[in-house]
C-alpha atoms as a PDB file:
ATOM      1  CA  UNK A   1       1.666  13.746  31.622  1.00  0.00           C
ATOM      2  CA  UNK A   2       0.020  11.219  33.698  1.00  0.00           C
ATOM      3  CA  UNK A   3       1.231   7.651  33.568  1.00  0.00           C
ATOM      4  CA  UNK A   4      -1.383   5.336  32.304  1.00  0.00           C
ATOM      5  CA  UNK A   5      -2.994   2.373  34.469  1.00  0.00           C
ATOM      6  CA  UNK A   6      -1.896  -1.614  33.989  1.00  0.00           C
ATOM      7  CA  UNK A   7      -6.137  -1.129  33.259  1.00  0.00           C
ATOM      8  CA  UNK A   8      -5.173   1.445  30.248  1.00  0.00           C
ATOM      9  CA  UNK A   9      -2.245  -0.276  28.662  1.00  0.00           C
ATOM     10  CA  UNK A  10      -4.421  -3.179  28.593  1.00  0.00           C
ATOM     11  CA  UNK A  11      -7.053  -1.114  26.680  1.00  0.00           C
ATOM     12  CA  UNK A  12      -5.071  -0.023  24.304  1.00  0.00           C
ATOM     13  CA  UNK A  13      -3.429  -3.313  23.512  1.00  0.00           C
ATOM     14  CA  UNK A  14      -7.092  -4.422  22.883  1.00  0.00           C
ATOM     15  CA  UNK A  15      -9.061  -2.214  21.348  1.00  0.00           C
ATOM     16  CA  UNK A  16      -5.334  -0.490  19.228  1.00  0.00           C
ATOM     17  CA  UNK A  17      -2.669  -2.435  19.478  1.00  0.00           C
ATOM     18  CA  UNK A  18      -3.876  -5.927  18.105  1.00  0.00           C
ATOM     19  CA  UNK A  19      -6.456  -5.009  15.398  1.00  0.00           C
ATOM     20  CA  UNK A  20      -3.998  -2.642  13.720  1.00  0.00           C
ATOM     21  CA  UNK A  21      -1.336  -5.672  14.148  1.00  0.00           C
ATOM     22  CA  UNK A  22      -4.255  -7.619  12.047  1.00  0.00           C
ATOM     23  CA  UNK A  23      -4.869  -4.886   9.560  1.00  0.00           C
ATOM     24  CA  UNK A  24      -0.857  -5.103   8.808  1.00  0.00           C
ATOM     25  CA  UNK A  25      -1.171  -8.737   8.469  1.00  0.00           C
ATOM     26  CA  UNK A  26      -4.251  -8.651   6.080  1.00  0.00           C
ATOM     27  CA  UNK A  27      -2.699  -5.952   3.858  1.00  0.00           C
ATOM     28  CA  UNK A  28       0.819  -7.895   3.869  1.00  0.00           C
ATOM     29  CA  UNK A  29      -1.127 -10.746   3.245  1.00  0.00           C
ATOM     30  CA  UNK A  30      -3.262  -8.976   0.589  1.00  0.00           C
ATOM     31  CA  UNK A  31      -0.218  -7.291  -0.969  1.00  0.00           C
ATOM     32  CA  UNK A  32       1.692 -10.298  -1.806  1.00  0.00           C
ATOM     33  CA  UNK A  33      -1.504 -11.812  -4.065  1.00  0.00           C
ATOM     34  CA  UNK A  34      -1.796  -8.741  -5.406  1.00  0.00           C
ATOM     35  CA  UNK A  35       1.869  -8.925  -6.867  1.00  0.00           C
ATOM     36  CA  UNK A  36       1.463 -12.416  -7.615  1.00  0.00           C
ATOM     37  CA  UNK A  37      -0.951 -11.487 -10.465  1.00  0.00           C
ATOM     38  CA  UNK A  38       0.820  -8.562 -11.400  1.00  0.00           C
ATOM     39  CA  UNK A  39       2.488  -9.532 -13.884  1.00  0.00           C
ATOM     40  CA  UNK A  40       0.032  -9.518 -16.789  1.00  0.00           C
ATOM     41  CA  UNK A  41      -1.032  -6.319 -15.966  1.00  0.00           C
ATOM     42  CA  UNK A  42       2.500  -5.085 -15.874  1.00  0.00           C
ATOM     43  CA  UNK A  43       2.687  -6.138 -19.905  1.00  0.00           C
ATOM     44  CA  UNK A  44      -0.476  -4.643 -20.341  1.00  0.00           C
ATOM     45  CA  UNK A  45       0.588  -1.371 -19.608  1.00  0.00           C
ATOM     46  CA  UNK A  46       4.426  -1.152 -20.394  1.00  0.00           C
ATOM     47  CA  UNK A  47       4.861  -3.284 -23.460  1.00  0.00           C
ATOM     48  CA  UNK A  48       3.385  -1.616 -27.240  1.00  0.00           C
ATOM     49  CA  UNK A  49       1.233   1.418 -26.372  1.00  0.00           C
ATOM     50  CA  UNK A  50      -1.384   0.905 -23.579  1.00  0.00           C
ATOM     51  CA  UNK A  51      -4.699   1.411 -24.154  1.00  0.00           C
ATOM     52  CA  UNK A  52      -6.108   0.975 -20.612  1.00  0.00           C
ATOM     53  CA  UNK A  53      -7.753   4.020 -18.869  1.00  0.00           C
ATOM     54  CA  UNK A  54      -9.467   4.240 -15.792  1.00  0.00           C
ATOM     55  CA  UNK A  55     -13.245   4.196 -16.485  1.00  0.00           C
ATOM     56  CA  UNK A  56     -14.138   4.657 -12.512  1.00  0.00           C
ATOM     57  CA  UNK A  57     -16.457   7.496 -11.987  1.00  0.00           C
ATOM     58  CA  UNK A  58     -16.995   9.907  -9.581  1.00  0.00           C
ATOM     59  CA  UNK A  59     -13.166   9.836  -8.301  1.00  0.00           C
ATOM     60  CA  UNK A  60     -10.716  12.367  -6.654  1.00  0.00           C
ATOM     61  CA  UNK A  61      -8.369  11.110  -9.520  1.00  0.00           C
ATOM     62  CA  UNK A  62      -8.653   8.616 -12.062  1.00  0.00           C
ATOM     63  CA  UNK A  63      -5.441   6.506 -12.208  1.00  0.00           C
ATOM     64  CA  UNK A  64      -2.388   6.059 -14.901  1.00  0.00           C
ATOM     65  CA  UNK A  65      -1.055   3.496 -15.902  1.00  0.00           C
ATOM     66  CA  UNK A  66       2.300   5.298 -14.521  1.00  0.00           C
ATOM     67  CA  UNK A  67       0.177   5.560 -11.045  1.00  0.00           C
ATOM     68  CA  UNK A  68      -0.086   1.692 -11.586  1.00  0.00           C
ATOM     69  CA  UNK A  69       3.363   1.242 -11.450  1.00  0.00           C
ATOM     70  CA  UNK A  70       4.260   3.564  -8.716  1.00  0.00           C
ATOM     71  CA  UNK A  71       1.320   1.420  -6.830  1.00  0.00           C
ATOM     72  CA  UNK A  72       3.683  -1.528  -7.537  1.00  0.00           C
ATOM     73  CA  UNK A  73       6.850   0.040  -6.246  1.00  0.00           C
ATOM     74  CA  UNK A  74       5.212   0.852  -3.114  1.00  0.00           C
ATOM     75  CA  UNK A  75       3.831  -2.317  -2.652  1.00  0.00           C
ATOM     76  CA  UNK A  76       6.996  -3.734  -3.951  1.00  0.00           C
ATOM     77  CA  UNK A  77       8.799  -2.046  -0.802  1.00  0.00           C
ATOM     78  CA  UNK A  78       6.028  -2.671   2.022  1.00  0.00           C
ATOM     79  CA  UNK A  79       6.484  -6.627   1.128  1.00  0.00           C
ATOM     80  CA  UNK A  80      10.342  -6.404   1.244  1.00  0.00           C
ATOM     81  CA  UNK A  81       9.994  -4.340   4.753  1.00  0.00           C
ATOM     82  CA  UNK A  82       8.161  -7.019   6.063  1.00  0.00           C
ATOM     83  CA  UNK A  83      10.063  -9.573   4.957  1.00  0.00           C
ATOM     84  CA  UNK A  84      13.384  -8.277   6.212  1.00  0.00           C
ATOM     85  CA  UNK A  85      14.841  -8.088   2.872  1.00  0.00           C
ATOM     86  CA  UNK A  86      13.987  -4.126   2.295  1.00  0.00           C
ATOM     87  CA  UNK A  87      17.557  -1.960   1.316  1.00  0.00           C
ATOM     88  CA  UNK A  88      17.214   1.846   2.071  1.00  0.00           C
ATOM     89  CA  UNK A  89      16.424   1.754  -1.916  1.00  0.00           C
ATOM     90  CA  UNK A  90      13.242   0.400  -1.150  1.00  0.00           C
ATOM     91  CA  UNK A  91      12.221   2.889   1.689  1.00  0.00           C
ATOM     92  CA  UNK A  92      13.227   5.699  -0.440  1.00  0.00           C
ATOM     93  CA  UNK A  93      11.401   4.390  -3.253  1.00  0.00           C
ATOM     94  CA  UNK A  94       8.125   3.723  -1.118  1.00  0.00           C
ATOM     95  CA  UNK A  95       8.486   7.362   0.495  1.00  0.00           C
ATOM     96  CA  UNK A  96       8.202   8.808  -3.213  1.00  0.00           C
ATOM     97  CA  UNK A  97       5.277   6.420  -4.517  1.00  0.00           C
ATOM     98  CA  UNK A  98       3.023   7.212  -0.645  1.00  0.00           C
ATOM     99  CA  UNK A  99       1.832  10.321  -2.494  1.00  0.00           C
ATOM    100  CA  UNK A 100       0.455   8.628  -6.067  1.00  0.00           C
ATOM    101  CA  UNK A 101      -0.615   6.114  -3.076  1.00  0.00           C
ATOM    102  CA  UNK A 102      -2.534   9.068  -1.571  1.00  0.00           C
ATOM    103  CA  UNK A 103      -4.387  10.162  -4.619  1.00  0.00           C
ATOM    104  CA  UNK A 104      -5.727   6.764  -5.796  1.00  0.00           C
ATOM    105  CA  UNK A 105      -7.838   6.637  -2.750  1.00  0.00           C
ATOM    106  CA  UNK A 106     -10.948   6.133  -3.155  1.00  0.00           C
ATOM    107  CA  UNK A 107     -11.467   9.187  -0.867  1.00  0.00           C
ATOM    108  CA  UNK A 108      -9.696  11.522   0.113  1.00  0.00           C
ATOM    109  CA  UNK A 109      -7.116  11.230   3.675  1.00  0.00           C
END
């Protein structure tokens, strides 16, 4: 394998290297509002007997409200990890939620 050029690692820090450093930010960033308005949806769909169901159309999968909460765990994790405060707990628990993850795309990986 050849060894890259000064040129080439300077490439790759700016057209690779930086934007997906600003897509980590955005989603962190995105991530924690997200679980700051949690909360009412999380009583929506664990407290009495739910009554939510996905109405999106034209999906690979239309969602749970148990794919909700794995969504949650994941995210759950992914803020901890970037806040230093993540136990192996929370990687195992992300690891197990990446696949409900997966299938709530809106296409498919």
């Amino acid at each position: 394998m050849a060894i890259a050029s000064d040129p080439q690692v300077q490439s790759f820090c700016d057209t690779t290297v930086r934007p997906r450093c600003a897509a980590i930010r955005d989603l962190y960033l995105a991530l924690q509002e997200d679980k700051a308005r949690f909360d009412d949806i999380y009583a929506n769909i664990t407290q009495g007997s739910p009554s939510w169901t996905d109405s999106g159309s034209a999906l690979p999968h239309h969602a749970t409200t148990g794919d909700i909460l794995a969504w949650n765990t994941f995210i759950t994790a992914f803020i901890a990890f970037v806040n230093g405060t993540a136990t192996a707990t929370d990687s195992q628990n992300a690891a197990a939620q990446y696949p409900v993850v997966r299938k709530l795309c809106t296409s498919s990986l």
